[in-house]
Protein backbone atom coordinates (compact mmCIF):
# COMPACT_ATOMS: atom_id res chain seq x y z
CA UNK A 1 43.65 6.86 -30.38
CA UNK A 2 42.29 3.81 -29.35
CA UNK A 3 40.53 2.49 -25.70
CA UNK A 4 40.16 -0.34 -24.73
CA UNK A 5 37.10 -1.65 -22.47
CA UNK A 6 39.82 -2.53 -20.18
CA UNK A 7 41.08 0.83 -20.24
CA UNK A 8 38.00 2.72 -19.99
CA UNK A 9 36.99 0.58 -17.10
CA UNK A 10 40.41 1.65 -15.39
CA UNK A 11 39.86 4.86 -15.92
CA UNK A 12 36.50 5.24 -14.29
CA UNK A 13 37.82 2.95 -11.06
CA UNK A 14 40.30 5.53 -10.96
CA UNK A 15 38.11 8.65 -11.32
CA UNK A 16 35.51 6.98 -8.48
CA UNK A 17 38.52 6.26 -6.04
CA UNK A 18 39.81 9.55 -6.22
CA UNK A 19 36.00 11.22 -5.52
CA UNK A 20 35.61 8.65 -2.60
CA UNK A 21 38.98 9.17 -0.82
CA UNK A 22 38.17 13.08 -1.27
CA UNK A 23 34.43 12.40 0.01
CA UNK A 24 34.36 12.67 4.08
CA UNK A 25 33.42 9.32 5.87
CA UNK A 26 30.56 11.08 7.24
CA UNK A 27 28.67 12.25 4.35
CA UNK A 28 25.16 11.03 3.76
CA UNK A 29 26.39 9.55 0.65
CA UNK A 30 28.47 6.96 2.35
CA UNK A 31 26.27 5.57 4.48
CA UNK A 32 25.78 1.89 3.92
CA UNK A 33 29.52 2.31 1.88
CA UNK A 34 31.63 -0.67 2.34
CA UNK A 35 35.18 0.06 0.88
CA UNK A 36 35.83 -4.04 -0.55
CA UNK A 37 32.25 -4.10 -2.23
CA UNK A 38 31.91 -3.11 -5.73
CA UNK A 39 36.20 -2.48 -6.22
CA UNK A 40 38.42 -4.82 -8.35
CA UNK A 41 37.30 -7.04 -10.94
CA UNK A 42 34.41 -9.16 -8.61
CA UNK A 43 31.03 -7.55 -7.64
CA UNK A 44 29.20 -8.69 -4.31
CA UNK A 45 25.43 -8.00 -3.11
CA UNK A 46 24.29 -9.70 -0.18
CA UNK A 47 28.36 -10.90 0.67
CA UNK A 48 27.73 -13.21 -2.98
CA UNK A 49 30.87 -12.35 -5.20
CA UNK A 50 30.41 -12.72 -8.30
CA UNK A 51 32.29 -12.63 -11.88
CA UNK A 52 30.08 -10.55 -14.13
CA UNK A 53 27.18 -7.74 -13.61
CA UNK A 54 24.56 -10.13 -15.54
CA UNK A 55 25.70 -12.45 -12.04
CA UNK A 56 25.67 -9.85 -9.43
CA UNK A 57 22.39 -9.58 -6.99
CA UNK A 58 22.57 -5.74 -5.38
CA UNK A 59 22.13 -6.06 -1.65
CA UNK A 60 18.54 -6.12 -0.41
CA UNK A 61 17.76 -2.67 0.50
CA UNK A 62 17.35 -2.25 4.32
CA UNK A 63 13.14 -1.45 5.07
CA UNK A 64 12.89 1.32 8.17
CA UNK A 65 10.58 -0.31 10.74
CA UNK A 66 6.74 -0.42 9.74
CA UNK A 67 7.90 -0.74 5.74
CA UNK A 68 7.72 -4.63 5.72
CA UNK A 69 4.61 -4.86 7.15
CA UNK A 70 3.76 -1.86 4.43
CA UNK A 71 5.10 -4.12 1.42
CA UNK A 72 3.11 -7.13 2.42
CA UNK A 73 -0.06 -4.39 2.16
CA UNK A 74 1.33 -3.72 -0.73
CA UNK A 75 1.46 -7.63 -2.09
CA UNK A 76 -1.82 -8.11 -0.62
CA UNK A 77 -3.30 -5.72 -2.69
CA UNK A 78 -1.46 -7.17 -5.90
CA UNK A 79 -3.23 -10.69 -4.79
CA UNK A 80 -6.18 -9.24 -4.29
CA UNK A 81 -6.04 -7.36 -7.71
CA UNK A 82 -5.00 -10.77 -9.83
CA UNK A 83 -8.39 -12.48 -8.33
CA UNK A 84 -11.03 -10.06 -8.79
CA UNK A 85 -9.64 -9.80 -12.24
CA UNK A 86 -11.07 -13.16 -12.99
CA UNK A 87 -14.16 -11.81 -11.94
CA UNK A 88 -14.96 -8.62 -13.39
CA UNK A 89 -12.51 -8.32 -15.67
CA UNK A 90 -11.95 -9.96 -19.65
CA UNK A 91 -9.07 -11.68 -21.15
CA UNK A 92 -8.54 -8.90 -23.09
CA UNK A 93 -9.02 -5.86 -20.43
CA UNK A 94 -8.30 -6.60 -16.58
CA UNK A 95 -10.38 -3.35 -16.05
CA UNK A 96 -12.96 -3.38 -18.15
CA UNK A 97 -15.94 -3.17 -15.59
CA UNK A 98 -14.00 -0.16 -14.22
CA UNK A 99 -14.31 1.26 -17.63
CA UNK A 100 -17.90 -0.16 -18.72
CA UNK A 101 -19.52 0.74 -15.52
CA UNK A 102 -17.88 4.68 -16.24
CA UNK A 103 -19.39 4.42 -19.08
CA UNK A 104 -23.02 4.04 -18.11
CA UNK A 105 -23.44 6.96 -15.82
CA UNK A 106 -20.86 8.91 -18.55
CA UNK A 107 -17.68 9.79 -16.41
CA UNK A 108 -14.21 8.63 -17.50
CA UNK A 109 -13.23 5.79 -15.34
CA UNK A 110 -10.95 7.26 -12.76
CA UNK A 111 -13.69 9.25 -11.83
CA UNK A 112 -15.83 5.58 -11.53
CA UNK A 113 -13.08 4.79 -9.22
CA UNK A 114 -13.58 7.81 -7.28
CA UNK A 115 -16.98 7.18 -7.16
CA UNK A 116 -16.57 3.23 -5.40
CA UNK A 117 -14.00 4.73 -3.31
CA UNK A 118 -16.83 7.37 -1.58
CA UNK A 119 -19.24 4.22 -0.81
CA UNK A 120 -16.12 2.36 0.52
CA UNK A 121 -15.62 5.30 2.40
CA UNK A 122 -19.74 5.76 3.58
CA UNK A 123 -18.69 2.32 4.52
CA UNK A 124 -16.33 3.24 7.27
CA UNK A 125 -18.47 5.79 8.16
CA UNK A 126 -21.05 3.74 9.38
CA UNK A 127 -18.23 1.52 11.29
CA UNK A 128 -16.88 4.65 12.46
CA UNK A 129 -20.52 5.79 14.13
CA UNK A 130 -21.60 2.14 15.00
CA UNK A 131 -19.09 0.30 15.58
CA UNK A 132 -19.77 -2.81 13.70
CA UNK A 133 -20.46 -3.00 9.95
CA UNK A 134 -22.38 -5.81 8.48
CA UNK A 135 -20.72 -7.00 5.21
CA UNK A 136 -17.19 -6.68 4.26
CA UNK A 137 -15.00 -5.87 7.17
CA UNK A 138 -12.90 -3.07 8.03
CA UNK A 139 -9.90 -4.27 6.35
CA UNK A 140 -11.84 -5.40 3.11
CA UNK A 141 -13.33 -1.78 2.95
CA UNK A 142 -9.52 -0.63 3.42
CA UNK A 143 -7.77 -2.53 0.91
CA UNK A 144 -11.06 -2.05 -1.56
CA UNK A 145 -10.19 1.73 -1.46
CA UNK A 146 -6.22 1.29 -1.78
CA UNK A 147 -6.95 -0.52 -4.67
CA UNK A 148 -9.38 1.19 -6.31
CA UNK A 149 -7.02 4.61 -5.69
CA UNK A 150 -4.37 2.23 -7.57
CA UNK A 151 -7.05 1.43 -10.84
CA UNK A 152 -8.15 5.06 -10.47
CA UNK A 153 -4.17 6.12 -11.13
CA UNK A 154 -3.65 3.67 -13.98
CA UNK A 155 -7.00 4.54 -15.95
CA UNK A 156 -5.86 8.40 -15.28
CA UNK A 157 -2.76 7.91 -16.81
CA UNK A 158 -4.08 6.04 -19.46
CA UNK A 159 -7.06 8.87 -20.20
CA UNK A 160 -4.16 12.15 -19.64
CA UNK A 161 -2.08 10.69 -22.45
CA UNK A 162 -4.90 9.62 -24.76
């Protein structure tokens, strides 16, 4: 026997309508649910129909409060990262002064990173007890320790699977 796309597609619009008609309106799974989206033969995200999947934009997913301001952090840090790359890092490694500087007191580089992170955090210390600190800011400090508990992660991965 033979199926078609068209018939395979049917079948599955038919199995999902069935599972949401039997699914109660107020189950956590239907929040957000909006009946005419995603049903018939055009998709919509963001109220765009469109003709195919390769078309179709899924809605932007809605932040709680606090989680934009957490993304830009998050961006910041990504800006940040490209930067000092051009710095300290090669063409051919981004984090190779992570992983030379490891290398010189013999530790693998997340524990390097580990090791910055502690004088970034000596750092704050000394804000903490005087208030004031007399290079890089608060916020500098902050972001240098996010990011080197990002490099940290990456050069773990990359020494648990070697």
């Amino acid at each position: 026997m033979s199926t078609t796309l068209e018939d395979s597609t049917a079948a599955i619009r038919s199995a999902v309508s069935a599972r949401m008609a039997a699914t109660p309106a107020d189950d956590p799974k239907m929040v957000g649910y909006e009946p005419s989206c995603c049903e018939g033969e055009r998709m919509c995200g963001d109220g765009v129909l469109s003709e195919t999947y390769a078309e179709w934009n899924p809605p932007t997913p809605k932040y709680r409060p606090g989680t934009d301001s957490f993304v830009a952090v998050l961006e910041e840090l990504r800006s940040l990262h490209m930067r000092k790359t051009m710095d300290y890092g090669v063409d051919e490694d981004a984090l190779a002064n992570i992983r030379n500087s490891a290398d010189v007191i013999n530790v693998p580089a997340y524990a390097g990173c580990v090791l910055r992170m502690a004088d970034k955090m000596q750092r704050l210390r000394s804000f903490f007890r005087r208030g004031e600190v007399e290079f890089d800011g608060v916020e500098d400090t902050l972001l240098d320790i996010a990011a080197y508990a990002a490099i940290a992660l990456v050069v773990y991965r990359e020494h648990a699977r070697a």
